[in-house]
PDB file of N, CA and C in Angstrom:
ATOM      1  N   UNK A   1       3.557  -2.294  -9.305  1.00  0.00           N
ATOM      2  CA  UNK A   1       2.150  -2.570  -9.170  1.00  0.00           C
ATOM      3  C   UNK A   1       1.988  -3.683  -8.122  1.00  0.00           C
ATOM      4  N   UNK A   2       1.021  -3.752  -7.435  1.00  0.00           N
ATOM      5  CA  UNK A   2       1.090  -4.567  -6.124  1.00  0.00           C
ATOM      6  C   UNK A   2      -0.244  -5.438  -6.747  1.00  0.00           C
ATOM      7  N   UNK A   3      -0.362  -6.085  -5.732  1.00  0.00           N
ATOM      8  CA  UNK A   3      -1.528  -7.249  -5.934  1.00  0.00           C
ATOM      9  C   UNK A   3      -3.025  -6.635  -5.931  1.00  0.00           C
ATOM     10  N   UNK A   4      -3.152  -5.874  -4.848  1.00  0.00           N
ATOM     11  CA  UNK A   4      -4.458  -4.665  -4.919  1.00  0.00           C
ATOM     12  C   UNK A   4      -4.849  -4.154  -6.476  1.00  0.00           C
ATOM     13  N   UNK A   5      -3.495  -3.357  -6.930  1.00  0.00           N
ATOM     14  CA  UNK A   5      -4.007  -2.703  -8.117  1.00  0.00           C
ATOM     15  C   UNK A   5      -4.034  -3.670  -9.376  1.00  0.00           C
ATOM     16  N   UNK A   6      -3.461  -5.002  -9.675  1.00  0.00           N
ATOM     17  CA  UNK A   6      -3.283  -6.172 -10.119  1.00  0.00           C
ATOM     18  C   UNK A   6      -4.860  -6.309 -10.277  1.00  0.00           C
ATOM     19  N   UNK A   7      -5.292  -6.746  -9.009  1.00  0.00           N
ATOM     20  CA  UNK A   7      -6.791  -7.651  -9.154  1.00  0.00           C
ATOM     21  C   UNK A   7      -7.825  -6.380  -9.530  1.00  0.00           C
ATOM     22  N   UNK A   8      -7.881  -5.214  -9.097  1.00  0.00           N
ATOM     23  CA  UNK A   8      -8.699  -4.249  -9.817  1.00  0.00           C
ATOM     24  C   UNK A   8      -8.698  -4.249 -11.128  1.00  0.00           C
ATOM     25  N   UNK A   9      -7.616  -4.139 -11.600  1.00  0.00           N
ATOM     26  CA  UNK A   9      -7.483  -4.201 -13.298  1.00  0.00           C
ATOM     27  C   UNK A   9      -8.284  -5.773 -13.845  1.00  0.00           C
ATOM     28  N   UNK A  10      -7.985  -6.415 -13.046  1.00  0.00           N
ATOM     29  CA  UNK A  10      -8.359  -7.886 -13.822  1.00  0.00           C
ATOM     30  C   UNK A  10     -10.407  -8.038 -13.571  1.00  0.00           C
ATOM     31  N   UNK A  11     -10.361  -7.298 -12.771  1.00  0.00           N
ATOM     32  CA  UNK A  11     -11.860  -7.400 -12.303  1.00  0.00           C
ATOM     33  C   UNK A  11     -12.278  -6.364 -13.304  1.00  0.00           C
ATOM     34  N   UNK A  12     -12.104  -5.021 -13.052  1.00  0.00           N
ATOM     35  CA  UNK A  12     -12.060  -4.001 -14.166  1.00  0.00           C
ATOM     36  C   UNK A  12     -12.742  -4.835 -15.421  1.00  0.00           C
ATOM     37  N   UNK A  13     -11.414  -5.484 -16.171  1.00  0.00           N
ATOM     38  CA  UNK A  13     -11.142  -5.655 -17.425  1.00  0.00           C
ATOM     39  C   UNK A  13     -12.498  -6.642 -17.777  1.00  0.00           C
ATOM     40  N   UNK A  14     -12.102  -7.672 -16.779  1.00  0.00           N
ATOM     41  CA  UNK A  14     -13.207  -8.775 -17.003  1.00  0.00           C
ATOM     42  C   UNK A  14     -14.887  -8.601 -16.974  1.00  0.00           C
ATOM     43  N   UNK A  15     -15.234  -7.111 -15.755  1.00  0.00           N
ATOM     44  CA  UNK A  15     -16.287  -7.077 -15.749  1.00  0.00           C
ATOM     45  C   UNK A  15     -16.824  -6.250 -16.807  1.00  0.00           C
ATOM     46  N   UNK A  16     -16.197  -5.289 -17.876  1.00  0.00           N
ATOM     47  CA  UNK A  16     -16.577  -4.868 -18.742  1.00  0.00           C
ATOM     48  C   UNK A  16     -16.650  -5.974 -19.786  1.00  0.00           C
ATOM     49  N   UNK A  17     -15.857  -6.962 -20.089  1.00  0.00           N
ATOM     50  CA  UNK A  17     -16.565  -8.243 -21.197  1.00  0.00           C
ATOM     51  C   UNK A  17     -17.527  -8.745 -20.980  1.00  0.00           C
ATOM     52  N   UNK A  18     -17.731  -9.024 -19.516  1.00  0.00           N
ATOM     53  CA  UNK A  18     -18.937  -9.583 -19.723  1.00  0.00           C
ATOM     54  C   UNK A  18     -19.869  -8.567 -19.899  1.00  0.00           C
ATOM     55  N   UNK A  19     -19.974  -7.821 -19.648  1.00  0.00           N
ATOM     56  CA  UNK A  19     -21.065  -6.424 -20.221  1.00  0.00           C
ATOM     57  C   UNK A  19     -21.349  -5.646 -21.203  1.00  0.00           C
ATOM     58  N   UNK A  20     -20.107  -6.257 -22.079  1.00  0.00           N
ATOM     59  CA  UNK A  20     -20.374  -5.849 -23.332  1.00  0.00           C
ATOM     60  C   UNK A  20     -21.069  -6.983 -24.433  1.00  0.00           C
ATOM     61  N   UNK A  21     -20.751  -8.057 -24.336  1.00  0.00           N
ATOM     62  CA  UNK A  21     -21.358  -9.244 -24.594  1.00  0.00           C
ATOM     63  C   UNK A  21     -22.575 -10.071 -24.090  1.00  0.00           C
ATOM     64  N   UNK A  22     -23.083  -8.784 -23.089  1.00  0.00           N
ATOM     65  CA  UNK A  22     -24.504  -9.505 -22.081  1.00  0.00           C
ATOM     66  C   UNK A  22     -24.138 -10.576 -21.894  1.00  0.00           C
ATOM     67  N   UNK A  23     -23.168 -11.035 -21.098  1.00  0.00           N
ATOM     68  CA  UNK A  23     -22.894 -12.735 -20.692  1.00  0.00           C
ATOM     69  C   UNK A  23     -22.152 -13.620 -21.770  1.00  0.00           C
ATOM     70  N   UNK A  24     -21.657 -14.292 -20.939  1.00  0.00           N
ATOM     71  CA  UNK A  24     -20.603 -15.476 -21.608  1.00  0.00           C
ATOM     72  C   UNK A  24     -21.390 -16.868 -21.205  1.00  0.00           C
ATOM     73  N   UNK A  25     -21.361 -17.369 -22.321  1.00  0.00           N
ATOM     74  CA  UNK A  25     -21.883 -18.837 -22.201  1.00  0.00           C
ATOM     75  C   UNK A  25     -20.803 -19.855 -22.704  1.00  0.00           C
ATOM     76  N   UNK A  26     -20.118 -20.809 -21.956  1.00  0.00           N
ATOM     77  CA  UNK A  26     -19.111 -21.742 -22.095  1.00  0.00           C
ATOM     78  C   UNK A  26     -19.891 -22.986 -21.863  1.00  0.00           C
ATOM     79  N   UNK A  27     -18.776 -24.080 -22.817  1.00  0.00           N
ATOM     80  CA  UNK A  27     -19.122 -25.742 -22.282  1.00  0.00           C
ATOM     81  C   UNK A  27     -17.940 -26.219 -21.913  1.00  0.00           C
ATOM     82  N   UNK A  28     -18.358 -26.822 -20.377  1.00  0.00           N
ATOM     83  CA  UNK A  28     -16.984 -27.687 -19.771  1.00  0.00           C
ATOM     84  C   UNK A  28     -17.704 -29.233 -20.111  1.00  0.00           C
ATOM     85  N   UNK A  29     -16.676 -30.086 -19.989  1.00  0.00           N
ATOM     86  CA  UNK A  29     -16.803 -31.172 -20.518  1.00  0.00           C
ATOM     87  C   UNK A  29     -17.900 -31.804 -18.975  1.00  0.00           C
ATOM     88  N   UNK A  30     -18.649 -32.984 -19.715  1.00  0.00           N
ATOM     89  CA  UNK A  30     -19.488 -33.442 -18.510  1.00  0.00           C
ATOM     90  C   UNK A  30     -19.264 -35.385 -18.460  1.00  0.00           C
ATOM     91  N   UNK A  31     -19.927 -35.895 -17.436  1.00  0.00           N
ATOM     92  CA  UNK A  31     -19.850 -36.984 -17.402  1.00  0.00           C
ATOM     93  C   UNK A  31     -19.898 -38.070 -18.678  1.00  0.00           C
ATOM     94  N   UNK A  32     -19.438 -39.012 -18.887  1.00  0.00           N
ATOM     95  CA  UNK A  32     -19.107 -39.882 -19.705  1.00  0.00           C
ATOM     96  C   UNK A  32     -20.583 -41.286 -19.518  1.00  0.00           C
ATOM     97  N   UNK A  33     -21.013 -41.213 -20.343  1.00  0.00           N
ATOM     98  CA  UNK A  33     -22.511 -42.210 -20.202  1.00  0.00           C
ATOM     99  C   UNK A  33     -21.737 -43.694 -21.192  1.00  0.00           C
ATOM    100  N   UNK A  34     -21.805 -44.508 -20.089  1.00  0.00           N
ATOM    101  CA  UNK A  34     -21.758 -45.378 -21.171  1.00  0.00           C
ATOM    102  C   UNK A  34     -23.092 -46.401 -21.119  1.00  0.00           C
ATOM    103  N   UNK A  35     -23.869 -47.124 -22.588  1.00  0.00           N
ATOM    104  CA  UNK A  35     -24.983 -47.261 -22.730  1.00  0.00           C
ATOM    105  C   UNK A  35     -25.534 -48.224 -23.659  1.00  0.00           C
ATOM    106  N   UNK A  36     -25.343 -49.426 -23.257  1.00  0.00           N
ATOM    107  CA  UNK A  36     -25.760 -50.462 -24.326  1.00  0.00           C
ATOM    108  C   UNK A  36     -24.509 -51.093 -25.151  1.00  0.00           C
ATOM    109  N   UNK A  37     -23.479 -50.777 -24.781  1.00  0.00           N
ATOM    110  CA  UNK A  37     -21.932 -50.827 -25.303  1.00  0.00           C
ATOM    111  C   UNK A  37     -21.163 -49.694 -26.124  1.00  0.00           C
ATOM    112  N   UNK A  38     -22.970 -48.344 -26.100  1.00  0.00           N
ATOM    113  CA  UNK A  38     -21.851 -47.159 -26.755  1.00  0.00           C
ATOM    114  C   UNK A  38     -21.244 -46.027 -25.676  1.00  0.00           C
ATOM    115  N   UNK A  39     -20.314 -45.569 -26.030  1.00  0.00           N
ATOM    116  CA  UNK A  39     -19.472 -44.603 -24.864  1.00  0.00           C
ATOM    117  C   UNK A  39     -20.063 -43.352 -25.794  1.00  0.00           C
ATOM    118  N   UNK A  40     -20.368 -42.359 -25.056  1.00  0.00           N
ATOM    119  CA  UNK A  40     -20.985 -40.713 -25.188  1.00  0.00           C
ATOM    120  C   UNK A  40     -20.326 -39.992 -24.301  1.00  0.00           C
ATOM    121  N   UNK A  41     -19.638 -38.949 -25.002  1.00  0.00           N
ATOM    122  CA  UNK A  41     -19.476 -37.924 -23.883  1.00  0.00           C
ATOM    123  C   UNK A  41     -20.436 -36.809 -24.257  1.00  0.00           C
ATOM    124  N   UNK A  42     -20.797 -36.283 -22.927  1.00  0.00           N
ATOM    125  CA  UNK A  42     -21.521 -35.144 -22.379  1.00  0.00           C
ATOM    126  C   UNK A  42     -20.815 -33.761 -22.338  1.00  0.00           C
ATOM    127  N   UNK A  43     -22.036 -32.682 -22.494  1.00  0.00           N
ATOM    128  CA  UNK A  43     -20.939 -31.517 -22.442  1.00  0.00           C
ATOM    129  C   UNK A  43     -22.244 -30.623 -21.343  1.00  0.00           C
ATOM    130  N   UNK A  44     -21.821 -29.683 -20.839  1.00  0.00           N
ATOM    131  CA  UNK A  44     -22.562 -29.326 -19.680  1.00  0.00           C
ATOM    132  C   UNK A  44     -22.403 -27.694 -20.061  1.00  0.00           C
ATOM    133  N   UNK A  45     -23.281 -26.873 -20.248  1.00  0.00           N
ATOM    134  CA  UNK A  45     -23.211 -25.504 -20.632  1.00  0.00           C
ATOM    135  C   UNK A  45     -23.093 -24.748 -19.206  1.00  0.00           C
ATOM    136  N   UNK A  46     -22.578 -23.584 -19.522  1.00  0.00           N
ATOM    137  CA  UNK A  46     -22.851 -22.493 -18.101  1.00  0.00           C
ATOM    138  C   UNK A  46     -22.640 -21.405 -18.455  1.00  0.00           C
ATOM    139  N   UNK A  47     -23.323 -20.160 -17.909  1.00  0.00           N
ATOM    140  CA  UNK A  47     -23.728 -19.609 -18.266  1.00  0.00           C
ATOM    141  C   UNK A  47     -23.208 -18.221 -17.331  1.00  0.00           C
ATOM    142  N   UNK A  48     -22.845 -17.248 -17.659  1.00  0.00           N
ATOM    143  CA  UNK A  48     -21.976 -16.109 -16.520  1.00  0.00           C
ATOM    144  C   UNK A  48     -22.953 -14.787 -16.823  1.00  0.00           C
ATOM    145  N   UNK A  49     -23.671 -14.633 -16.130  1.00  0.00           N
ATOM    146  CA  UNK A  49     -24.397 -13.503 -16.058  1.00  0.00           C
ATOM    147  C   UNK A  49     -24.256 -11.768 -16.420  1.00  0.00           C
ATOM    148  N   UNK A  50     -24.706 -10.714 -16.734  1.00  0.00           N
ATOM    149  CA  UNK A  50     -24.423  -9.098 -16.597  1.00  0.00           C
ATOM    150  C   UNK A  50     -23.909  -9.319 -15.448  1.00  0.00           C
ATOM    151  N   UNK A  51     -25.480  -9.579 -14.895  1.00  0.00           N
ATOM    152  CA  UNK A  51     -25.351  -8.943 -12.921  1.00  0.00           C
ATOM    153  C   UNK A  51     -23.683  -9.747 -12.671  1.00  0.00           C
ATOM    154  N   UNK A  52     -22.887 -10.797 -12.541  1.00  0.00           N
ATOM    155  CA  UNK A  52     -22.033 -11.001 -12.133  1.00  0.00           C
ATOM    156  C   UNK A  52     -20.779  -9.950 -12.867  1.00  0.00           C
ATOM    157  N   UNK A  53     -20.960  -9.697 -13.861  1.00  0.00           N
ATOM    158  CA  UNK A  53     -19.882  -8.588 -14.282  1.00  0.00           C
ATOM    159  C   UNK A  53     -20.150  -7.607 -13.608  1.00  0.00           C
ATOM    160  N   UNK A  54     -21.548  -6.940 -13.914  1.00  0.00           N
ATOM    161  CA  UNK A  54     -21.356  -5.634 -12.847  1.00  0.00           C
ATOM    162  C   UNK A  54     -20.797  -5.838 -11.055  1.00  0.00           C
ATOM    163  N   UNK A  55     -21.147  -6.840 -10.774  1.00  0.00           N
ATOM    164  CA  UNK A  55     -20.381  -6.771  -9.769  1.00  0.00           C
ATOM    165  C   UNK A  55     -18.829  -6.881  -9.673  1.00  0.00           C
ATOM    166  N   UNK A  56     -18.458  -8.229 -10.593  1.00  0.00           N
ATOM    167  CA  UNK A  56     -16.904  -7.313 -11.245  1.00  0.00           C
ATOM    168  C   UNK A  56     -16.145  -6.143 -11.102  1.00  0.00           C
ATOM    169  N   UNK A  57     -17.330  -5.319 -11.982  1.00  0.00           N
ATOM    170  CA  UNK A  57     -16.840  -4.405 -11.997  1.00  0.00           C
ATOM    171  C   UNK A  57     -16.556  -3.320 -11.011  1.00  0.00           C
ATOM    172  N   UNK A  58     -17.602  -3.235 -10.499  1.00  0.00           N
ATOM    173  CA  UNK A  58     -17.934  -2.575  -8.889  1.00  0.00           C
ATOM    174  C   UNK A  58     -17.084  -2.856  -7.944  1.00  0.00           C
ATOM    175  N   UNK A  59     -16.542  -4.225  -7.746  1.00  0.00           N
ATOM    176  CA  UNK A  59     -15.532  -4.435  -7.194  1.00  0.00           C
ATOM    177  C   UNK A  59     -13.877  -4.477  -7.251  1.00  0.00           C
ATOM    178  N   UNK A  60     -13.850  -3.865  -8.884  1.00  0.00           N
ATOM    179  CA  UNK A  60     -12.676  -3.549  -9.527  1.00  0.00           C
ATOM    180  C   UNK A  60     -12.430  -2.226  -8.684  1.00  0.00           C
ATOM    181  N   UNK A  61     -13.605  -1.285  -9.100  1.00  0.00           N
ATOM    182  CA  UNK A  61     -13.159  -0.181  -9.351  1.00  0.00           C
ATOM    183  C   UNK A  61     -13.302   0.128  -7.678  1.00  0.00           C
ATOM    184  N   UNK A  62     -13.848  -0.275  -6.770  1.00  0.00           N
ATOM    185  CA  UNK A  62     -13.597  -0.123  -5.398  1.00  0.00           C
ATOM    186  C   UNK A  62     -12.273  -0.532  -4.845  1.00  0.00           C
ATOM    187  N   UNK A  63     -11.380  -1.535  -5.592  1.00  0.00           N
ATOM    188  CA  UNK A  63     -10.238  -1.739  -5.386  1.00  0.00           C
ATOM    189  C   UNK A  63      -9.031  -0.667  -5.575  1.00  0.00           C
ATOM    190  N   UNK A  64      -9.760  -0.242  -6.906  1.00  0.00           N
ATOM    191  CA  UNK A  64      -8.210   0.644  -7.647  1.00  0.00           C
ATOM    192  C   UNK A  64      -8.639   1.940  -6.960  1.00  0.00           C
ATOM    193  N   UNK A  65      -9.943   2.586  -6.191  1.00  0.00           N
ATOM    194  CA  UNK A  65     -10.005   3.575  -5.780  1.00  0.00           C
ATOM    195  C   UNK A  65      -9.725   3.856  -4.255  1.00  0.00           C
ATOM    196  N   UNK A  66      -9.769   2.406  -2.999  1.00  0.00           N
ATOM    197  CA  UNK A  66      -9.710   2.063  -2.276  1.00  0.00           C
ATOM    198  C   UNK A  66      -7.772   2.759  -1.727  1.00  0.00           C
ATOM    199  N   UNK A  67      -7.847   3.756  -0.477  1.00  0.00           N
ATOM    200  CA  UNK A  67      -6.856   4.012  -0.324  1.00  0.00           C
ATOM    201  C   UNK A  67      -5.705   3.002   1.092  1.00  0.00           C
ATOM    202  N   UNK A  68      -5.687   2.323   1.117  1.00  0.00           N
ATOM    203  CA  UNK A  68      -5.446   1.773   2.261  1.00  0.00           C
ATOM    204  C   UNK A  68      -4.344   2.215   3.142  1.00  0.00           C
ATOM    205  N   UNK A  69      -4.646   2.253   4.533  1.00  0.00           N
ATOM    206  CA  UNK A  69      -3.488   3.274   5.788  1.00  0.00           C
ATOM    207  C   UNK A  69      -2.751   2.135   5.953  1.00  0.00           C
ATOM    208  N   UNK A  70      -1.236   2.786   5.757  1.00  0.00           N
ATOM    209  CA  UNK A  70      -0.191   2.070   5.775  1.00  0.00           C
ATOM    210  C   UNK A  70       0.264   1.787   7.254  1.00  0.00           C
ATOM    211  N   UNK A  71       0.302   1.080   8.099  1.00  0.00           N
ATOM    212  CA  UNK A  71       1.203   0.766   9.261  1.00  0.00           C
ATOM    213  C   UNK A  71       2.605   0.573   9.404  1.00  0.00           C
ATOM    214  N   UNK A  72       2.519   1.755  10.227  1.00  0.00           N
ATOM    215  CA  UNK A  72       4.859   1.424  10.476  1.00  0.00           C
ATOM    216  C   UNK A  72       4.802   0.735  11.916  1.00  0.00           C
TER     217      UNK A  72
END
C-alpha cells in the first residue's frame, strides 16, 4: 500500500465519522488567567463541521479512485 492509497483510506474513514455524528466538538486546553491571586485554567471548544467531512470524504475517494501515469 503506498502513501496515495494510505491517505484515501484515512480521509475515507475520517470523513464518514464526522458524518455520522453531524460533527465533532472537542476542548483543547486554553490560556491560563491568573486573577486577584487565583490561577484558572481555560478550556477553548472547537468545533469540526459535516461540510468539512464531506469534503474528507470527496477527497478520499478521489484519491483511492485517482489513476496516476507512471513515468519510466
Amino acid at each position: 500500500m503506498n502513501l496515495r492509497t494510505t491517505a484515501g483510506i484515512v480521509l475515507v474513514v475520517g470523513g464518514l465519522l464526522v458524518l455520522s455524528y453531524s460533527g465533532f466538538t472537542f476542548k483543547t486546553p486554553g490560556e491560563p488567567v491568573d486573577f486577584l491571586g487565583l490561577h484558572m485554567e481555560t478550556t477553548v471548544t472547537r468545533f469540526i463541521s459535516p461540510g468539512v467531512g464531506a469534503l474528507a470524504l470527496i477527497g478520499g475517494i478521489a484519491l483511492l479512485l485517482s489513476n496516476p501515469k507512471r513515468v519510466s
